[in-house]
Protein backbone atom coordinates (compact mmCIF):
# COMPACT_ATOMS: atom_id res chain seq x y z
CA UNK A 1 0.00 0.00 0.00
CA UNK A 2 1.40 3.35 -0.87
CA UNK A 3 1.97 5.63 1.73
CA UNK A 4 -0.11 8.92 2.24
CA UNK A 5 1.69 11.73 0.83
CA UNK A 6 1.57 15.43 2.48
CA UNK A 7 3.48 18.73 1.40
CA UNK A 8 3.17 21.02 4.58
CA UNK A 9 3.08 24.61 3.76
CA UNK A 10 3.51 27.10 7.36
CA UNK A 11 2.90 30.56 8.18
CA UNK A 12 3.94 32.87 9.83
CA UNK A 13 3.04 33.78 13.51
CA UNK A 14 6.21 34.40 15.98
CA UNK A 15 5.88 32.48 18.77
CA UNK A 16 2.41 30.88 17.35
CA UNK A 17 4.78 29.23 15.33
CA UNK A 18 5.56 26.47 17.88
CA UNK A 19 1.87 25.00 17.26
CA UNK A 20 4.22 24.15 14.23
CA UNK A 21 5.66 21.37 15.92
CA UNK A 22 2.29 19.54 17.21
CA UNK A 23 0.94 20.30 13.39
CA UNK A 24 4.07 18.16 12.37
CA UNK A 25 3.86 15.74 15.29
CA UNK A 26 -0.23 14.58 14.58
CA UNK A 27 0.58 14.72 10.86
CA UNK A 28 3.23 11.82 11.12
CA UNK A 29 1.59 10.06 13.99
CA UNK A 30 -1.34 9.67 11.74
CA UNK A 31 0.84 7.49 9.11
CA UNK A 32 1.27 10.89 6.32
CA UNK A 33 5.15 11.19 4.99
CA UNK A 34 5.78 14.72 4.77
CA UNK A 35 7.26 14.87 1.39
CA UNK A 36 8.14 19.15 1.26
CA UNK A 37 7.73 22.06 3.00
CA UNK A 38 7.31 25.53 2.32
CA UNK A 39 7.46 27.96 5.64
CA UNK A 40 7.38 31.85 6.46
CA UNK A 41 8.72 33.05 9.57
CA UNK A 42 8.20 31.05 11.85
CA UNK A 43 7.24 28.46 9.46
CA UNK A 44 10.48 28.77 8.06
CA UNK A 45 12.22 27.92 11.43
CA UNK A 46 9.71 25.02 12.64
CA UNK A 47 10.20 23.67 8.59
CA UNK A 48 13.49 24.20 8.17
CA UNK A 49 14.58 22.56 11.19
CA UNK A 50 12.30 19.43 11.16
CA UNK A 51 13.51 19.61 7.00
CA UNK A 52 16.62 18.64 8.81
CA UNK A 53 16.01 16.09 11.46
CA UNK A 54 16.23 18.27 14.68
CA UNK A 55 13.07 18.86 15.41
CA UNK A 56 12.65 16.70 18.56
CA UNK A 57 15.67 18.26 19.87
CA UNK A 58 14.29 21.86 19.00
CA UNK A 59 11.07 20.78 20.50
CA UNK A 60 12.98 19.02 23.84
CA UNK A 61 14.92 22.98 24.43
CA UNK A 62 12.16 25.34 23.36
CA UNK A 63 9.79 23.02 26.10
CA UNK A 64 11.92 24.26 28.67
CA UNK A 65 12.61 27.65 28.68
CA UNK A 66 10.45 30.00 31.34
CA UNK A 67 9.95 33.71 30.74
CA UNK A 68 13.19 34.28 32.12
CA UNK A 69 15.14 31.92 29.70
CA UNK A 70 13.64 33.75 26.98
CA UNK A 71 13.98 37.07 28.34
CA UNK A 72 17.69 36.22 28.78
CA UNK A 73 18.01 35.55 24.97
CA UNK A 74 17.23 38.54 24.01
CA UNK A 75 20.19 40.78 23.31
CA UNK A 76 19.05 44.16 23.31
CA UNK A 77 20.27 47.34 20.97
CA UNK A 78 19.47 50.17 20.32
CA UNK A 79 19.29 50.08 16.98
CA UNK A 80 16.41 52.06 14.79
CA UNK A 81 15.72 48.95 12.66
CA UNK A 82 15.16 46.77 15.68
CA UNK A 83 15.63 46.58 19.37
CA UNK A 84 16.66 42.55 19.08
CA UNK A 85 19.82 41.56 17.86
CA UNK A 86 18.82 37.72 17.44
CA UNK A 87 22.31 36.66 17.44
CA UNK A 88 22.18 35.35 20.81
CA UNK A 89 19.56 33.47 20.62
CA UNK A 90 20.57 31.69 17.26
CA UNK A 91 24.00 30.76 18.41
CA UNK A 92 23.00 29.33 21.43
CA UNK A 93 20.54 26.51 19.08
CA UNK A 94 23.24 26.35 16.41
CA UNK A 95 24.88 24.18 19.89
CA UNK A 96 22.97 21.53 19.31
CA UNK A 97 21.63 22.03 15.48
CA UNK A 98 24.10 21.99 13.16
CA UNK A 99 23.82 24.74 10.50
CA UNK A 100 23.50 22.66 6.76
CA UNK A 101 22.61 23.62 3.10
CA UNK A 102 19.01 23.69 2.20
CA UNK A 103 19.86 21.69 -0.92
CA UNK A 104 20.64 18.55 1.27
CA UNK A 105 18.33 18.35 3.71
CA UNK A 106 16.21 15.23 4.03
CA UNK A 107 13.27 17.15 3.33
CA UNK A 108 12.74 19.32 0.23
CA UNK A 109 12.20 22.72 2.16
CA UNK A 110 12.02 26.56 0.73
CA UNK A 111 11.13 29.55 2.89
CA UNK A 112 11.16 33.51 1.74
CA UNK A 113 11.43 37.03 3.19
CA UNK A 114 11.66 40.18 1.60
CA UNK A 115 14.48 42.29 0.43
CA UNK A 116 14.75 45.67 1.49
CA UNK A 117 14.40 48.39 0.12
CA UNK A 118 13.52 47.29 -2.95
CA UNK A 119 10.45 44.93 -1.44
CA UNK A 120 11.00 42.03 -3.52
CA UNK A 121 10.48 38.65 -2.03
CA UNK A 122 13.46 36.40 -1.69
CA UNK A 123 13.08 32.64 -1.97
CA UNK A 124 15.27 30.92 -0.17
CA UNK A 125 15.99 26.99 -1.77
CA UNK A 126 19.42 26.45 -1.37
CA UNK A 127 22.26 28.07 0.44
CA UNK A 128 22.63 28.25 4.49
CA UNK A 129 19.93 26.79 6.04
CA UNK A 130 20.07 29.42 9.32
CA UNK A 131 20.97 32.06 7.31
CA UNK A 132 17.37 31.68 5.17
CA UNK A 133 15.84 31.02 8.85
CA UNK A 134 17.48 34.45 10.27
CA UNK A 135 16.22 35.92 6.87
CA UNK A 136 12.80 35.03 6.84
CA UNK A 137 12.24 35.88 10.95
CA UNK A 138 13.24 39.21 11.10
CA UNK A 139 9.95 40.48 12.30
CA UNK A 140 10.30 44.42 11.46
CA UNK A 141 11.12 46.79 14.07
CA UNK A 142 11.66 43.61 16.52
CA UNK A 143 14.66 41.62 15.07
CA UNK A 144 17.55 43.81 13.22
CA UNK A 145 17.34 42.83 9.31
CA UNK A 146 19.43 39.87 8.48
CA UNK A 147 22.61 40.40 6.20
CA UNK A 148 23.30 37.81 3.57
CA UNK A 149 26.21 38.94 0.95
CA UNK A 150 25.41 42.55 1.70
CA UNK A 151 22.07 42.77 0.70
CA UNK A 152 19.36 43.08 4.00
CA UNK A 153 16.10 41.13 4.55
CA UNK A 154 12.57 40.75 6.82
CA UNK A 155 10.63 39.10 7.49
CA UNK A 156 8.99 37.08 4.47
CA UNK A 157 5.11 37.22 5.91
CA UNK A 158 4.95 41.14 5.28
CA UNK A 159 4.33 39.84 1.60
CA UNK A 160 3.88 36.13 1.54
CA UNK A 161 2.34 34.48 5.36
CA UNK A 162 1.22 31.72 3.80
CA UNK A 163 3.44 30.88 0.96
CA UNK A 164 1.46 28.18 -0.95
CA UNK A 165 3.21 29.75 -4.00
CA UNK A 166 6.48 28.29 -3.05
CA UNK A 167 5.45 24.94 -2.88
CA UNK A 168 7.10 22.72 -6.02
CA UNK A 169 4.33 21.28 -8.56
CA UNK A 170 1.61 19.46 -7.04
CA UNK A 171 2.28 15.70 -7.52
CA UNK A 172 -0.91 13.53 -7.92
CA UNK A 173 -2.07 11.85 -4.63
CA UNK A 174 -0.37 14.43 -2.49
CA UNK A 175 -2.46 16.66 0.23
CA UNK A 176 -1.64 20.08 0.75
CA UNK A 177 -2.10 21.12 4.35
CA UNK A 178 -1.66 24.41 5.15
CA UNK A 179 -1.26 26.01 8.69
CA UNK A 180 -2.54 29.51 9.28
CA UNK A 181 -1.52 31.01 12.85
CA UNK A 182 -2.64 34.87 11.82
CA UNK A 183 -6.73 33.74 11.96
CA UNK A 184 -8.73 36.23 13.17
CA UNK A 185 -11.01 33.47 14.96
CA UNK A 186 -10.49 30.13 15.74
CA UNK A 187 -12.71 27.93 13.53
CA UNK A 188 -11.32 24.62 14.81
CA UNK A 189 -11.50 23.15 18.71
CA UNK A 190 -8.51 24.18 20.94
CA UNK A 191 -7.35 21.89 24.23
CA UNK A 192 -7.96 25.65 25.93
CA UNK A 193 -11.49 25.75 27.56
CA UNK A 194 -13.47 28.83 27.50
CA UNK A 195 -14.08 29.85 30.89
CA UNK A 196 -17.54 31.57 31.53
CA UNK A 197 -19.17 32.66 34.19
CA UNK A 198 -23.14 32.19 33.40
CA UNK A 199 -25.92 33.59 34.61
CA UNK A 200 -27.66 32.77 38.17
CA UNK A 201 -30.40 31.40 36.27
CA UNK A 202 -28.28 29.32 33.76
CA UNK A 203 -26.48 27.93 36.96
CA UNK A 204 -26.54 24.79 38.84
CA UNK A 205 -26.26 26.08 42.28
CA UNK A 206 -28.43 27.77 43.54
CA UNK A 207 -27.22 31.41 45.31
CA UNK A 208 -28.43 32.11 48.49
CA UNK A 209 -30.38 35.41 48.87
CA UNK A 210 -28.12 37.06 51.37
CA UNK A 211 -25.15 36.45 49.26
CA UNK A 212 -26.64 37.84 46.44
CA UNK A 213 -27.87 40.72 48.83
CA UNK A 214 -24.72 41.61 50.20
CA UNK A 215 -22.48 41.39 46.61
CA UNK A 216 -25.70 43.85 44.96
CA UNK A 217 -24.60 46.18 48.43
CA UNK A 218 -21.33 45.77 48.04
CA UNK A 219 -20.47 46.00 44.21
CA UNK A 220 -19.81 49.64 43.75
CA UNK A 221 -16.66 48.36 46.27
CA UNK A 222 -15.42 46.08 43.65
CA UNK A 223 -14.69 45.98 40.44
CA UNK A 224 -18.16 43.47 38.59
CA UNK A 225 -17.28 40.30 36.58
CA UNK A 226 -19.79 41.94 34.07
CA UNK A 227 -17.90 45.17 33.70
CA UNK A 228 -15.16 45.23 30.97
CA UNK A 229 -11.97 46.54 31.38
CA UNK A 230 -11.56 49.85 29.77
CA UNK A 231 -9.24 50.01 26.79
CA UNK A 232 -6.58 51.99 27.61
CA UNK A 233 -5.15 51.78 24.39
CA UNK A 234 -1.23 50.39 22.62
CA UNK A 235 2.19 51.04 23.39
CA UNK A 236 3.71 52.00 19.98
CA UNK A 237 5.23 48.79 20.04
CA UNK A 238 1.97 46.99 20.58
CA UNK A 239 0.25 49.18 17.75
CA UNK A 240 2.98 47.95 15.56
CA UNK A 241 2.60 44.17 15.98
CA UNK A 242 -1.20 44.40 16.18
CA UNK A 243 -0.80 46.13 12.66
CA UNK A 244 1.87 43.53 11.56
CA UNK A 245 -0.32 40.59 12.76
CA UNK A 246 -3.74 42.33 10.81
CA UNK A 247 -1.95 42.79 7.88
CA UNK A 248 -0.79 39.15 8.11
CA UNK A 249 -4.30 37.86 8.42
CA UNK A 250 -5.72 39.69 5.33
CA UNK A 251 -3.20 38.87 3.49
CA UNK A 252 -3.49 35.08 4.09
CA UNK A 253 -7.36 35.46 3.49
CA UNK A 254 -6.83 36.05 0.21
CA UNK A 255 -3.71 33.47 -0.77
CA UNK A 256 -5.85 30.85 0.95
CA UNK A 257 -8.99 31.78 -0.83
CA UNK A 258 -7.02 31.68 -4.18
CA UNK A 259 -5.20 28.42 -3.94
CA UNK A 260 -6.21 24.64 -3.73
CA UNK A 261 -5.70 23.21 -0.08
CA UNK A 262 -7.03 20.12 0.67
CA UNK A 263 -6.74 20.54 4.79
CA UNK A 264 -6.61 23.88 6.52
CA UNK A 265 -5.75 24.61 10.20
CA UNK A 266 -6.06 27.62 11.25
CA UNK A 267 -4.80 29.06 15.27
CA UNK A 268 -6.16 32.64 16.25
CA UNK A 269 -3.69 35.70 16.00
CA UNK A 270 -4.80 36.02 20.31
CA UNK A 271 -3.52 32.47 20.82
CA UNK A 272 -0.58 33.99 22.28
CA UNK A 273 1.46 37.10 21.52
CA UNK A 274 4.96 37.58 19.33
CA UNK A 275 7.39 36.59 21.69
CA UNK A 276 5.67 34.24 24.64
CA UNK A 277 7.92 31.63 23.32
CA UNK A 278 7.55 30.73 27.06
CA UNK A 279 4.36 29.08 26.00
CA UNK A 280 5.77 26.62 24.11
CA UNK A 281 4.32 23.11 25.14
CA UNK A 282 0.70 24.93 25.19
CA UNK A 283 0.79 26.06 21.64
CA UNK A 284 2.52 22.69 20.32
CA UNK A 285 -0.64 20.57 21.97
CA UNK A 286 -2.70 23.08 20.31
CA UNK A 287 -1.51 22.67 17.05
CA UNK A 288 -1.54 18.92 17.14
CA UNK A 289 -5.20 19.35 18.37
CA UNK A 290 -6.35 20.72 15.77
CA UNK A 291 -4.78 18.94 13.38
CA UNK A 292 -5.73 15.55 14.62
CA UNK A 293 -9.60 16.55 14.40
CA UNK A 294 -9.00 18.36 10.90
CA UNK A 295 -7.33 14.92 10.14
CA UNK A 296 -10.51 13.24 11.49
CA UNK A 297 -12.79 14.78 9.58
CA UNK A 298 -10.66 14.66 6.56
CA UNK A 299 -10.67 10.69 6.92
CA UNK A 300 -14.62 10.23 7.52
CA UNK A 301 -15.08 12.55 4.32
CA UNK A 302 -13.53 10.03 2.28
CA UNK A 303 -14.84 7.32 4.03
């Protein structure tokens, strides 16, 4: 019997990215053979490193770093173009990944960014494989543009999130699944409950009068579960991402609505933020959530 067939295309999403991993993980647990991949951003580090064998290694490191680990890999400047360096941080995995050329890694694996100034998308196929990765991360005014033989580059989802254009001919037989982590919604079931609070009527306990008495006396005191928390509006920094990650979404709207996929999985944009890399293992169950039901319901469909 021939094996199922997948080319895995992933987007960008900073630290969304590492629902990556689980996409990757529930993909060959369910028996597919992941036959080329095509990442942005953080697609283009979660691809290019599996692309090259590491990935449970990656996965074992990135699992263990607190807030403070990943504060402590950030090494500040004060540079206009970026107030993260990102050597420091890429050094310290080059320790125990190896850096290779693109052109002979196990997996056929291409990844973009975009050359500046001229705005041009670079695609990245052969050459050093962390170079491409340092390339194609360099979230603008976040990470300081890469340098590759004196030319500069950002990050590649500013043009291209979703690259489904760099993926090599279709071959017959072969699913396309595609992983979008700039949603605006989440349109597939997450291993994070909603938490609610319902209504006293909606409840099954029953609220004794006096308590409800003494909160109705009492609430102008404290702050209501009902009341929302004024906005009190974004940090320039904040208004930049929010933009970045907008931008993002609309854009991979469109290049998913234009293109054949044959499974979609899509992760919110409010998952988590840019760099909460500290939420690692949460994000990686998430992403092989939802691609084990998308998986599901892919299989009864042809049933």
């Amino acid at each position: 019997m021939r094996k199922k067939t997948v080319s895995l295309v992933l987007s960008s999403g900073g630290a969304r990215g590492m629902a990556h991993i689980g996409v990757i993980e529930a993909v060959e647990e369910a028996g597919y053979e992941i036959v080329s991949i095509a990442g942005s951003s953080a697609g283009a580090l979660i691809g290019g490193i599996h692309a090259a064998g590491h990935l449970s290694v990656f996965k074992d490191w990135i699992c263990n770093l607190d807030r403070i680990d990943v504060f402590s890999l950030m090494d500040f400047t004060l540079s206009s173009k970026g107030f993260i360096k990102g050597e420091k941080v890429f050094n310290e995995i080059k320790k125990f990944i190896p850096d290779c050329q693109i052109e002979e890694l196990q997996v056929p694996f291409i990844c973009n960014a975009v050359e500046i100034p001229l705005g041009k998308e670079k695609i990245f196929d052969k050459g050093s494989l962390f170079d491409a990765i340092r390339a194609s991360v360099s979230i603008p005014t976040v990470l300081t543009p890469a340098k590759i033989n004196g030319k500069e580059f950002v990050d590649g989802g500013i043009i291209n999130p979703i690259p489904l254009s760099l993926l090599p001919k279709r071959k017959r037989g072969t699913l396309v699944i595609a992983v979008d982590l700039n949603a605006s919604k989440d349109k597939l079931v997450t291993l994070v409950p909603e938490i609610s609070i319902k209504k006293e009527s909606e409840s099954r306990i029953k609220i004794p009068n006096w308590v409800i008495e003494y909160r109705s006396k009492f609430s102008k005191y404290f702050d209501s579960e009902e009341r929302q928390e004024k906005y009190k509006g974004m940090s320039s920094l904040e208004l930049m991402n929010f933009s970045f990650d907008l931008l993002q979404d609309k854009l991979s709207s469109i290049t998913i609505n234009q293109n054949k996929i044959d499974v979609l999985i899509e992760v919110s944009r409010i998952q988590a933020k840019t760099l909460e890399f500290h939420r690692a293992s949460e994000l990686i169950e998430i992403g092989k959530s939802k691609t084990i039901d998308a998986l599901k319901k892919l299989e009864n469909g042809n049933q």
